[in-house]
Protein backbone atom coordinates (compact mmCIF):
# COMPACT_ATOMS: atom_id res chain seq x y z
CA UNK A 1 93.09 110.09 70.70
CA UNK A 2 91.81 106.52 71.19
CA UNK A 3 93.83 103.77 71.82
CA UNK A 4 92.60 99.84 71.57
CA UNK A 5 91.17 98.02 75.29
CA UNK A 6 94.36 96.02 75.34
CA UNK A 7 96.63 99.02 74.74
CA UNK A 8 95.08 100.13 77.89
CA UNK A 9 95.24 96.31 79.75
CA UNK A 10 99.49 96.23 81.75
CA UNK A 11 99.00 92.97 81.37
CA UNK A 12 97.82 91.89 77.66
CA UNK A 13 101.95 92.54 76.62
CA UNK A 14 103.14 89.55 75.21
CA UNK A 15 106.02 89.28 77.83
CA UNK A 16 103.14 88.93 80.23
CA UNK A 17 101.17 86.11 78.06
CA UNK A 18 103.46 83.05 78.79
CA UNK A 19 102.75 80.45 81.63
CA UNK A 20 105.34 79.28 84.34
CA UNK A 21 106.68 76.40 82.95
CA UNK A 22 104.91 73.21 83.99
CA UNK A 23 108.19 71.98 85.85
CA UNK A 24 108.39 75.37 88.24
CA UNK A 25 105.04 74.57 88.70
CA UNK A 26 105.17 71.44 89.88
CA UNK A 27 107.99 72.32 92.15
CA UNK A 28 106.37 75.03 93.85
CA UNK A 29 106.29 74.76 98.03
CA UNK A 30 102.93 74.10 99.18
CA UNK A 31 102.16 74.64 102.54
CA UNK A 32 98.82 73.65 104.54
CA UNK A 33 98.59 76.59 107.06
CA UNK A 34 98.29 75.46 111.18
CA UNK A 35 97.33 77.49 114.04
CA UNK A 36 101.06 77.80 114.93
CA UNK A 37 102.14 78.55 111.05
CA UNK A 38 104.55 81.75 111.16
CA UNK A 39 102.02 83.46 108.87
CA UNK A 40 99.70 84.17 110.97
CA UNK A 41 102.35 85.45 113.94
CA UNK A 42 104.36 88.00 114.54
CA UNK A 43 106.73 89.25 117.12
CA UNK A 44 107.07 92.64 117.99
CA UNK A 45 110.76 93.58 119.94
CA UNK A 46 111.38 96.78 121.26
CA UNK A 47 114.49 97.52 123.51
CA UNK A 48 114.61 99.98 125.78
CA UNK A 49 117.19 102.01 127.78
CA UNK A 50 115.50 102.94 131.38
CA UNK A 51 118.75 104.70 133.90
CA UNK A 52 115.92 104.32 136.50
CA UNK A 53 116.19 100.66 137.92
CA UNK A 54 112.76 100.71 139.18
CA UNK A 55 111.36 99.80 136.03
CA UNK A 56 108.93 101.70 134.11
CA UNK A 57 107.62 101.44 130.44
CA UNK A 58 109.11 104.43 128.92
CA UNK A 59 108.29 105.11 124.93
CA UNK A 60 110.91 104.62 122.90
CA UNK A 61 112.69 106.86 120.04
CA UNK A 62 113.12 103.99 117.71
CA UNK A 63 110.81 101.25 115.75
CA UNK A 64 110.29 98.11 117.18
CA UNK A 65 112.12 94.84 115.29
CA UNK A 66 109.14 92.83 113.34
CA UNK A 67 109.36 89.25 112.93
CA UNK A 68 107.96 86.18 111.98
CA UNK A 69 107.26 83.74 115.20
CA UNK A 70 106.56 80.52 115.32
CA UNK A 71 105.29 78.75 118.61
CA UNK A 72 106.14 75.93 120.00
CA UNK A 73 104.10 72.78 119.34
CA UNK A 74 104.24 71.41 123.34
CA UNK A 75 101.55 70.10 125.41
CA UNK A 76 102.35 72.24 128.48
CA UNK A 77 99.26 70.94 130.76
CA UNK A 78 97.53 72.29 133.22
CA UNK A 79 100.19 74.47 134.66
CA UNK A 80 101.26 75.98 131.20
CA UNK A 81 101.81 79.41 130.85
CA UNK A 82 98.30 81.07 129.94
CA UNK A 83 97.58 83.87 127.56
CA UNK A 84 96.34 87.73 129.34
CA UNK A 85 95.29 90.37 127.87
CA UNK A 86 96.81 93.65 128.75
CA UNK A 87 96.05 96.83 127.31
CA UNK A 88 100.00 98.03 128.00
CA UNK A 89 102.43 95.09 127.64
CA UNK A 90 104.86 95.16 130.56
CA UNK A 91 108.81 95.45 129.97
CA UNK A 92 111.11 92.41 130.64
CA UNK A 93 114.46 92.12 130.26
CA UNK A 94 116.23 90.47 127.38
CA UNK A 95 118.88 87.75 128.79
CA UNK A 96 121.27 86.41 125.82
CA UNK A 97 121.97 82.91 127.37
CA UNK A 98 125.77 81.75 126.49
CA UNK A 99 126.10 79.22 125.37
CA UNK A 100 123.82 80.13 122.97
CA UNK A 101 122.77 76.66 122.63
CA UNK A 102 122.26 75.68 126.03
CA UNK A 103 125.14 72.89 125.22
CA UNK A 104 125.02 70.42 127.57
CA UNK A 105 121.98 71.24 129.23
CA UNK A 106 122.80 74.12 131.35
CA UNK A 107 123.72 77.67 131.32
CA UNK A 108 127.38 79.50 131.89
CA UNK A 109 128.19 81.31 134.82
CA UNK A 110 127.85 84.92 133.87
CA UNK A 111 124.64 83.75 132.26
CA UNK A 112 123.56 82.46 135.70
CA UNK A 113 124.83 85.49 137.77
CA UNK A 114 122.85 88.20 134.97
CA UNK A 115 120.06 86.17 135.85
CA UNK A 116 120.37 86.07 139.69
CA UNK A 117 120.58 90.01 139.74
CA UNK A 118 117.32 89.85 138.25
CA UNK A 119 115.41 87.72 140.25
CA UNK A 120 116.75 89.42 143.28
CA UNK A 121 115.01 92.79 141.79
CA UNK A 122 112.03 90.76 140.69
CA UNK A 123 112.89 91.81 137.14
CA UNK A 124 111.20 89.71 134.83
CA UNK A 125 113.25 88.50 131.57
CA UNK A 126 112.86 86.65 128.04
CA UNK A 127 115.75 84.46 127.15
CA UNK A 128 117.21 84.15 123.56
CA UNK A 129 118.90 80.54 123.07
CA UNK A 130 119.38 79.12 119.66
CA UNK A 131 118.47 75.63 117.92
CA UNK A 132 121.64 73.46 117.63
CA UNK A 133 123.72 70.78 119.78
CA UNK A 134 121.53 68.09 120.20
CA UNK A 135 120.05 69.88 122.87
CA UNK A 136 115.84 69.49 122.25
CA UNK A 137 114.06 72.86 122.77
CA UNK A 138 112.11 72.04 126.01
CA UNK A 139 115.68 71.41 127.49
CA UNK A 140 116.74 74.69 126.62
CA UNK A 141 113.93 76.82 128.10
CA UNK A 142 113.66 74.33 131.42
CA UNK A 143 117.39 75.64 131.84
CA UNK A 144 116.14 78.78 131.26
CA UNK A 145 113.11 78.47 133.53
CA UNK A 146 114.62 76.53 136.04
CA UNK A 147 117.25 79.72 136.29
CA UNK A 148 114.90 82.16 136.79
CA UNK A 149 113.28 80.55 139.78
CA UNK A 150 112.86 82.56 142.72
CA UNK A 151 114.96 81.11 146.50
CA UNK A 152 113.79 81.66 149.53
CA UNK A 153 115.33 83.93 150.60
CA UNK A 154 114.11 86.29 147.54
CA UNK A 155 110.85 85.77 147.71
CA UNK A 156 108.19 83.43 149.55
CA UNK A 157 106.26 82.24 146.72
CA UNK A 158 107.85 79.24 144.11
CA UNK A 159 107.58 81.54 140.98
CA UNK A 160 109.96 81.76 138.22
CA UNK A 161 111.26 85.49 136.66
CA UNK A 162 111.47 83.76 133.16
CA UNK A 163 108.63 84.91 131.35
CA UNK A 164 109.48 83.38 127.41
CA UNK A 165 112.24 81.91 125.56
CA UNK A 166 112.92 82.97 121.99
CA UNK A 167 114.48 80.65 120.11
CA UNK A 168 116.43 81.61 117.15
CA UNK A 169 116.62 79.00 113.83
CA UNK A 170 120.25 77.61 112.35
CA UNK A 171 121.14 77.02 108.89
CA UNK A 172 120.77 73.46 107.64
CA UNK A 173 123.72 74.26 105.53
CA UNK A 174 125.78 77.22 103.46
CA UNK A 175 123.48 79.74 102.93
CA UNK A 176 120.20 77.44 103.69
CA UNK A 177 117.70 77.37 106.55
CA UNK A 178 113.85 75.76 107.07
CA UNK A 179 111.27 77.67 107.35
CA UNK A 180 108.93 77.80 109.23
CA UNK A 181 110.62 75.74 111.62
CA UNK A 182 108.14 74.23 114.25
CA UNK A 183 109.52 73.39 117.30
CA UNK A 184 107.94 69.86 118.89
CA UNK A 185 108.31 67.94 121.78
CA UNK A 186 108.92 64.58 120.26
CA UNK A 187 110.06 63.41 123.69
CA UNK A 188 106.88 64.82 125.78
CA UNK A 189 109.03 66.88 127.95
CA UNK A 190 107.37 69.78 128.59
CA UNK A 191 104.68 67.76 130.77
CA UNK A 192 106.65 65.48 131.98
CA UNK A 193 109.35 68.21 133.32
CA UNK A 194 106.44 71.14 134.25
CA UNK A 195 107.49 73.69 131.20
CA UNK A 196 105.46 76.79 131.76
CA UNK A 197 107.10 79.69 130.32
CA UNK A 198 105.98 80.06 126.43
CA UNK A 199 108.61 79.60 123.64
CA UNK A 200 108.97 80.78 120.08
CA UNK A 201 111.17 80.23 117.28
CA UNK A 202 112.26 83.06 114.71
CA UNK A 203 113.98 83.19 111.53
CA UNK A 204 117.84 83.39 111.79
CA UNK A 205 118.59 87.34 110.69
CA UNK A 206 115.92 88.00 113.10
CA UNK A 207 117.78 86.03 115.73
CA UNK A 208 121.05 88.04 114.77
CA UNK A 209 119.47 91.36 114.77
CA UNK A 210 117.61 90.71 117.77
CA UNK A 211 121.16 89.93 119.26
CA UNK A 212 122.83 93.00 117.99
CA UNK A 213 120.05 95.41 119.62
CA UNK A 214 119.98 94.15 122.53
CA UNK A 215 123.92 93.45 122.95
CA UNK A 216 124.17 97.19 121.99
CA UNK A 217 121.83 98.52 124.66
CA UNK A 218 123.72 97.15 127.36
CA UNK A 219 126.65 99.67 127.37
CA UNK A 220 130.36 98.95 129.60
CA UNK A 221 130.81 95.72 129.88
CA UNK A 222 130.06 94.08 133.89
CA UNK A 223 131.72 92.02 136.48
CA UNK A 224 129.82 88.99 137.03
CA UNK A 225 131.08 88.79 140.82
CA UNK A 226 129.88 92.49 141.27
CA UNK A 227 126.31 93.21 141.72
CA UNK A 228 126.76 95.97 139.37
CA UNK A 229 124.97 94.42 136.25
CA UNK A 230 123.23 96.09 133.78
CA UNK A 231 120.58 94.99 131.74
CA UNK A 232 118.32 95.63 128.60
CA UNK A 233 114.88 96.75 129.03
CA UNK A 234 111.82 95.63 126.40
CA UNK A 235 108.55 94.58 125.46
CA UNK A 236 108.39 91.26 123.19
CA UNK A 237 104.96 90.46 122.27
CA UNK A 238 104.09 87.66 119.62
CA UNK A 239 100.86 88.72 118.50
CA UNK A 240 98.73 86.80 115.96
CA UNK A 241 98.51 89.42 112.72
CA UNK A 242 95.96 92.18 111.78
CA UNK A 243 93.73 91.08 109.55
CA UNK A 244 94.67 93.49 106.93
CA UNK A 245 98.56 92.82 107.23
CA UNK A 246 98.43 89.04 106.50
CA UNK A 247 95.94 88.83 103.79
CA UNK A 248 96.53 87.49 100.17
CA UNK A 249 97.80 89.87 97.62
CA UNK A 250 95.45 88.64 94.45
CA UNK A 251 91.91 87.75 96.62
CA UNK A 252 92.81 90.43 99.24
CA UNK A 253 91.22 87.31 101.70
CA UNK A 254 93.19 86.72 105.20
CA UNK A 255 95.27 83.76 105.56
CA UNK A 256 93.88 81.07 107.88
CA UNK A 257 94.47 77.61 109.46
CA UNK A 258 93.58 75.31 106.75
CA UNK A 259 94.76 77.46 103.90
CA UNK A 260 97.05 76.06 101.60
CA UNK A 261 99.54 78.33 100.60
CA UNK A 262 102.32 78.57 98.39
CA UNK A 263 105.92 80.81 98.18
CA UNK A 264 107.32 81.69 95.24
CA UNK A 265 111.18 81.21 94.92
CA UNK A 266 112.18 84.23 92.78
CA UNK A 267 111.16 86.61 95.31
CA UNK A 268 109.58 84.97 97.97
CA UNK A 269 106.12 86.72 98.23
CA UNK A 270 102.82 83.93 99.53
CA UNK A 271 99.50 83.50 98.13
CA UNK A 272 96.69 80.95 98.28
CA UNK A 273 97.66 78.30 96.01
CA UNK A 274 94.05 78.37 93.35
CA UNK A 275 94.99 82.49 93.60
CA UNK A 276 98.81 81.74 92.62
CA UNK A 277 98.02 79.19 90.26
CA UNK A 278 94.72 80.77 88.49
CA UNK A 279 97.51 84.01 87.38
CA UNK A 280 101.16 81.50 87.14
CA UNK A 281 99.10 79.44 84.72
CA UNK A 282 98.92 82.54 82.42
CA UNK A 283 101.81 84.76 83.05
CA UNK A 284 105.26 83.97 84.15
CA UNK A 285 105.41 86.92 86.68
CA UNK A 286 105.01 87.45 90.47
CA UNK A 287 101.35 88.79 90.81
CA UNK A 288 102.42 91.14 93.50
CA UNK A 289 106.32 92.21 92.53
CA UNK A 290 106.11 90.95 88.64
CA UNK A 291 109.27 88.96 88.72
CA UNK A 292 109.73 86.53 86.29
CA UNK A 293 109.86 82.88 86.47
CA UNK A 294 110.73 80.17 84.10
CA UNK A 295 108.77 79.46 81.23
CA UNK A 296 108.32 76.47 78.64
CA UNK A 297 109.85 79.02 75.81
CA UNK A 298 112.97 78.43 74.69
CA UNK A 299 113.80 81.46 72.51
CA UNK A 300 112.12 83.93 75.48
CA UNK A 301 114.47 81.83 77.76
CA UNK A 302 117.60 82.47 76.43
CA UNK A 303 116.46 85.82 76.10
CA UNK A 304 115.15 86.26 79.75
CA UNK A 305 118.64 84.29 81.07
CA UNK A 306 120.31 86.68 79.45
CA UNK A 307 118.41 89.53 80.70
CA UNK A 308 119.42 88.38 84.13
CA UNK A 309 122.56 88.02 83.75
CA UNK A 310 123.01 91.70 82.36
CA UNK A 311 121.63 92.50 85.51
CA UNK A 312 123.40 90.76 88.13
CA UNK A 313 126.73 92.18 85.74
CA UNK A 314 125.39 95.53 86.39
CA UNK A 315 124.64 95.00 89.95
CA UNK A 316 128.15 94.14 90.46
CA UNK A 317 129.92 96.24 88.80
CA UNK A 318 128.06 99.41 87.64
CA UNK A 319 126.29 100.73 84.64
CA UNK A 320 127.40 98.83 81.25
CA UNK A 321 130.20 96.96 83.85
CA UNK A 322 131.93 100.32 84.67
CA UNK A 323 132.16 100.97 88.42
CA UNK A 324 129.28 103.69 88.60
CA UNK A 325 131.75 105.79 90.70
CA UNK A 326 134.83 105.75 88.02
């Protein structure tokens, strides 16, 4: 049997033959990649449960939460934190500040005390804060920083046991948040105020998740005027992304500073804009997941609407809107 070249082409159909409508188009989100764009990041979290306080880095059973992390845009000077190489990434511990926003400035006092029983055991730690209450985000990880510095009478070097601050992103409304969100120091604080410890931002479910894990690795509950606290064990690493893991679905080239990229809406996926454009101009479907997006066709519109709407129906409520289970 022989069948015609374009019987053989997936994408010579004619549901595949009509361009994104020149409004969609227009409104697509362009975005000139930076060196701190959450593209080309990614933070790796990992907690861990150790009974042995002495620290070690024990494997653990479970995949490590991925995420997208943006850093901070700050001009931390000369005695800013500095990037090492290590070829095992040591363990800190994972200190959920309250309140969660650093309102007002500073931290409560059973964030203070959790922190105090580390730096007496020379534990380091990463605190999570979140964006939110006026507070700017150099003010948040100088409280943070400031915490984790060491007294006299635990050790005799000036050091601080803070090692990062993750910041996790709010909604700008029901249902809405920006991102990437870069974090910048519109006020020059982090020089002015000796930031060193690095800080990231990360999407909000990541920030909520992240929470979760490490809330749930903690076990029975602590008194803060005991110096029985537990803590959470864990390697956080923002890493810049493998080449292969970040590259653009239709080229198959790696995303890089100076790229201008752009997201699609229907199902979120990035490409390099003259890649996303060359295929949108031509077919109203994701290149990578084939989702459809609007087109200039009125009949195929009211058919495609109603298409949708079938199945977000069935979705909700089960085959031919029966409940699937009866």
């Amino acid at each position: 049997m022989t069948l015609p070249p374009e019987a053989l082409d997936p994408q010579a159909g004619t549901a595949r033959a009509r361009p994104v409508s020149r409004t969609a188009l227009d409104g697509l989100r362009r975005t000139v990649l930076s060196a701190q764009s959450a593209e080309l990041f990614e933070g790796l979290y990992e907690p861990r449960r150790i009974d042995d306080p002495s620290w070690s880095c024990v494997p653990s059973s479970k995949a490590p939460l991925v995420m997208n992390a943006v850093p901070g845009e700050f001009v931390y000077g000369e005695r800013g934190p500095r990037c090492e190489s290590r070829s095992t990434p040591c363990s800190a511990a994972i200190v959920v500040c309250s309140p969660r926003t650093v309102k007002g400035g500073t931290l409560s006092t059973r964030t203070l005390s959790e922190i105090a029983f580390l730096r007496r055991r020379r534990v380091p730690f990463v605190a999570y804060v979140e964006r939110g209450d006026g507070v700017t985000f150099v003010q948040k990880a100088l409280a943070c920083q400031r915490a984790g510095e060491t007294t006299a009478n635990e050790s005799h070097l000036s050091e601080t046991m803070c090692v990062g601050v993750i910041v996790g992103n709010a909604s700008s409304g029901p249902g809405k948040e920006i991102w990437p969100y870069v974090m910048q120091d519109t006020k020059e604080e982090a020089q002015k105020f000796g930031l060193k410890v690095p800080v990231v931002m990360i999407r909000r479910d990541d920030g909520i998740r992240l929470v979760r894990l490490s809330l749930s690795q903690k076990g029975a509950e602590h008194d803060i005027n005991s110096d029985m606290h537990t803590y959470t064990p864990c390697q956080i690493n923002i890493l810049s992304k493998e080449a292969d893991s970040h590259t653009c679905p239709v080229c198959t080239d790696s995303y890089a500073p100076g790229d201008t990229i752009v997201r699609l809406p229907v199902c979120g996926h990035i490409f390099h804009e003259s890649c996303a454009l060359a295929w949108l101009t031509k077919h109203n479907t994701c290149p990578y997941c084939r989702k459809e997006l609007p087109t200039d066709d009125d009949d195929y519109e009211r058919e495609r609407r109603r298409r949708e709407a079938e199945v977000e129906r069935d979705e909700t409520f089960g085959i031919n809107g029966h409940n699937f289970y009866g």
